[in-house]
Protein backbone atom coordinates (compact mmCIF):
# COMPACT_ATOMS: atom_id res chain seq x y z
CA UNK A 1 34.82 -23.18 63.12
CA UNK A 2 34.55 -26.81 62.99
CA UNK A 3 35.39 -28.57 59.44
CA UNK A 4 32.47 -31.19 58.20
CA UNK A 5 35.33 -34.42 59.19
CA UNK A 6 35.54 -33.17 62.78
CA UNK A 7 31.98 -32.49 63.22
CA UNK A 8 31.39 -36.11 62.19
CA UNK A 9 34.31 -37.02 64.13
CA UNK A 10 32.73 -35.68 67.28
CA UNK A 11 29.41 -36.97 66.60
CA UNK A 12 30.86 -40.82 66.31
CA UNK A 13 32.38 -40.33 69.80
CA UNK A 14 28.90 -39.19 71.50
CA UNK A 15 27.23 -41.98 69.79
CA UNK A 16 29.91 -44.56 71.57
CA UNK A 17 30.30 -43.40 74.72
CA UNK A 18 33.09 -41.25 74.71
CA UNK A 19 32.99 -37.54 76.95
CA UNK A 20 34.81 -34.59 76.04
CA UNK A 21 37.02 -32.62 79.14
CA UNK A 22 35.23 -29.53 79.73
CA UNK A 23 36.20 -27.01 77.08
CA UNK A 24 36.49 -29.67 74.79
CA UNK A 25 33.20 -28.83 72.71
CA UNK A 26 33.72 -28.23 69.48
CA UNK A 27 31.26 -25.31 67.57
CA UNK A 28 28.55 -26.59 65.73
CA UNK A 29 29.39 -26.93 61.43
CA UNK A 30 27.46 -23.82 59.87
CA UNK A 31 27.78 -24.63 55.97
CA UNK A 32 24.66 -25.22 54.01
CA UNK A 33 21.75 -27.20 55.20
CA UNK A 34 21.98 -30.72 56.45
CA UNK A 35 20.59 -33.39 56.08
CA UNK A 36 18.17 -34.86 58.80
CA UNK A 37 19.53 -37.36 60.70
CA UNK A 38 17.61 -40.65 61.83
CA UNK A 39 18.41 -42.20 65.22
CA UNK A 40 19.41 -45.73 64.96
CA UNK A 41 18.07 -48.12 67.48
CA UNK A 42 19.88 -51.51 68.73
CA UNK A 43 17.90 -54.37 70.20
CA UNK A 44 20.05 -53.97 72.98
CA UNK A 45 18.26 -50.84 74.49
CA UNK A 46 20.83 -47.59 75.39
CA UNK A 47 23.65 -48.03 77.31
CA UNK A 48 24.87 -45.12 79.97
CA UNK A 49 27.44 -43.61 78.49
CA UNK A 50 29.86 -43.64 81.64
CA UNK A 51 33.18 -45.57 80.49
CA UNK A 52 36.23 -44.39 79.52
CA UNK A 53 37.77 -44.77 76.31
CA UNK A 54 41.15 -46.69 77.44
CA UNK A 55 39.11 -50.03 78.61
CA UNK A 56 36.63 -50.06 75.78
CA UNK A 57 34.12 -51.98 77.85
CA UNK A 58 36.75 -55.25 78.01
CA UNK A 59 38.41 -56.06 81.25
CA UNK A 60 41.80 -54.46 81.91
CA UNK A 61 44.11 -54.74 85.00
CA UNK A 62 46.81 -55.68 85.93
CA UNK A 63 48.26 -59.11 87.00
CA UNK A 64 51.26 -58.93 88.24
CA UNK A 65 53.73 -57.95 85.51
CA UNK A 66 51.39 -58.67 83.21
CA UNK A 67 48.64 -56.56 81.44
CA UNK A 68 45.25 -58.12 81.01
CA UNK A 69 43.17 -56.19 78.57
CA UNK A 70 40.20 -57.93 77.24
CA UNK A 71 41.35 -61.92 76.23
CA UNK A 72 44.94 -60.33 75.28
CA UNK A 73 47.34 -60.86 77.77
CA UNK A 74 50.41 -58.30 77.46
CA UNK A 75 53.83 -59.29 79.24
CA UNK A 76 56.42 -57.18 79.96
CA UNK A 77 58.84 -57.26 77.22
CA UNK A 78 62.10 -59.13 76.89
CA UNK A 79 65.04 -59.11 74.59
CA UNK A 80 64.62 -63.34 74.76
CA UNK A 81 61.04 -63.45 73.91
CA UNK A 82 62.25 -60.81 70.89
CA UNK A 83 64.93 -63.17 70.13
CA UNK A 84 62.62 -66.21 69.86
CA UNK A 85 60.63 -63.91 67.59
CA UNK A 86 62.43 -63.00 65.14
CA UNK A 87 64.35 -66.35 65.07
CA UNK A 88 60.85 -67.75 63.75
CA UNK A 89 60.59 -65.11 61.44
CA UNK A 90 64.27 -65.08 59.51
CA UNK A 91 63.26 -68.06 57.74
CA UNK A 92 60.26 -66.55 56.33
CA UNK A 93 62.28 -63.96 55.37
CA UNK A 94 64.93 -65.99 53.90
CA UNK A 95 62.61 -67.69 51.74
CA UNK A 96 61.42 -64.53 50.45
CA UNK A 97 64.47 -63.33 49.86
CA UNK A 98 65.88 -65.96 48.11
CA UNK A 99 62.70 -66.65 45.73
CA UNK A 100 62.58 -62.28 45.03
CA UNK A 101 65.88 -62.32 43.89
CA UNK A 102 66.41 -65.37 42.15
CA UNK A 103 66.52 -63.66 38.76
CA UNK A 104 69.12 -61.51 39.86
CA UNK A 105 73.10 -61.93 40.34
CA UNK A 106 72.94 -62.29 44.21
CA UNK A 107 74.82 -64.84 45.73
CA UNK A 108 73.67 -66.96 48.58
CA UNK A 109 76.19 -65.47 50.85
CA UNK A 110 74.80 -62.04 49.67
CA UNK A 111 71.41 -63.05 50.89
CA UNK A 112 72.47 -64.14 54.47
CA UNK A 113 74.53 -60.54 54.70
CA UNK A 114 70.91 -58.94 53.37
CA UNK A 115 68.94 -61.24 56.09
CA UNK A 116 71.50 -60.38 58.85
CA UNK A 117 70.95 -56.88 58.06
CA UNK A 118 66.93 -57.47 58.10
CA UNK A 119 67.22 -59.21 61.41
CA UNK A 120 68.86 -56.14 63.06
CA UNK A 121 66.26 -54.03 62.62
CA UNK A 122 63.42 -56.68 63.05
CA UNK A 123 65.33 -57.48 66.46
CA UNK A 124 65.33 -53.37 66.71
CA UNK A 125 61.80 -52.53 65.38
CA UNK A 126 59.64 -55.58 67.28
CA UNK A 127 61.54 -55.12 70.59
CA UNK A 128 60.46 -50.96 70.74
CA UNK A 129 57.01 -51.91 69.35
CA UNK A 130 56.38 -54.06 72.42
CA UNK A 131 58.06 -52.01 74.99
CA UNK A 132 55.65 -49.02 73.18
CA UNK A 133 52.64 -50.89 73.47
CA UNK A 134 53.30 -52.44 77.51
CA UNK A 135 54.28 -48.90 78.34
CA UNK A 136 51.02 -47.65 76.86
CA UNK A 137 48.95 -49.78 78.64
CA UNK A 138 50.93 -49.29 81.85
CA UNK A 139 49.95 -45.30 81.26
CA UNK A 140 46.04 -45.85 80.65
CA UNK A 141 46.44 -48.57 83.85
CA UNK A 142 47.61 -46.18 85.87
CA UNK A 143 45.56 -43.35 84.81
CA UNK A 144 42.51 -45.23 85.38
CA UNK A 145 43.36 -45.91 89.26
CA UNK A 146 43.89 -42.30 89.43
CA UNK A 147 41.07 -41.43 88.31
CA UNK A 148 38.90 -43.80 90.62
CA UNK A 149 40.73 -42.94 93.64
CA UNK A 150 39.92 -38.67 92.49
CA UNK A 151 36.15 -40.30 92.38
């Protein structure tokens, strides 16, 4: 049996597009009575629910190394472009630093040990997000081709 949050859950994807795998239906929610729903109508008339839910309607493909999905344009990532990064973000974070511990006994050599320390796993922590997020995009990329060629 189907809790209220996944029936609504389930719901939300019919009503934008998305299609469960076979065996994927969920059993309909059998507490109480509901409450009648009322179909909501868009000036744009219905559209056929036949995408997938990876390209959310926006262009995505590949161009070269790089990953086009929608205006975003994701590159392949580099330890250099993470460099640049977080070199324009230390400052920031030195200013911060220094201004949130101004009360305290901290020495200005103590906050360039604590920024060093921050910039590690900055360096660490952006570098993994965007090899995460290329390598996601590289997955739904070349799902979607396989898909089209099963088609």
């Amino acid at each position: 049996m189907t809790t209220r949050k996944q029936a609504a859950r389930d719901r939300k994807r019919r009503v934008h597009g998305w299609e469960p795998e076979p065996g994927d239906e969920a059993e309909p929610v059998k507490s109480g009575p509901s409450k009648p729903t009322v179909a909501r109508s868009s000036g744009r008339g219905t559209k056929a629910s036949s995408s997938s839910g990876a390209s959310d309607g926006r262009r995505f493909y590949r161009d070269g190394d790089v990953i086009v999905h929608g205006r975003q344009r994701v590159q392949r990532p580099t330890w250099r472009r993470t460099l640049i990064r977080t070199a324009v973000f230390l400052p920031v974070m030195f200013i911060i630093v220094h201004f949130l511990f101004s009360s305290s006994k901290m020495t200005p050599r103590d906050e360039l040990v604590l920024i060093l320390g921050y910039a590690v796993v900055t360096i660490g922590v952006m570098h993994l997000t965007e090899t995460w997020r290329y390598n996601r995009l590289d997955r739904q990329l070349t799902e979607q081709s396989a898909s089209r060629k099963r088609r």
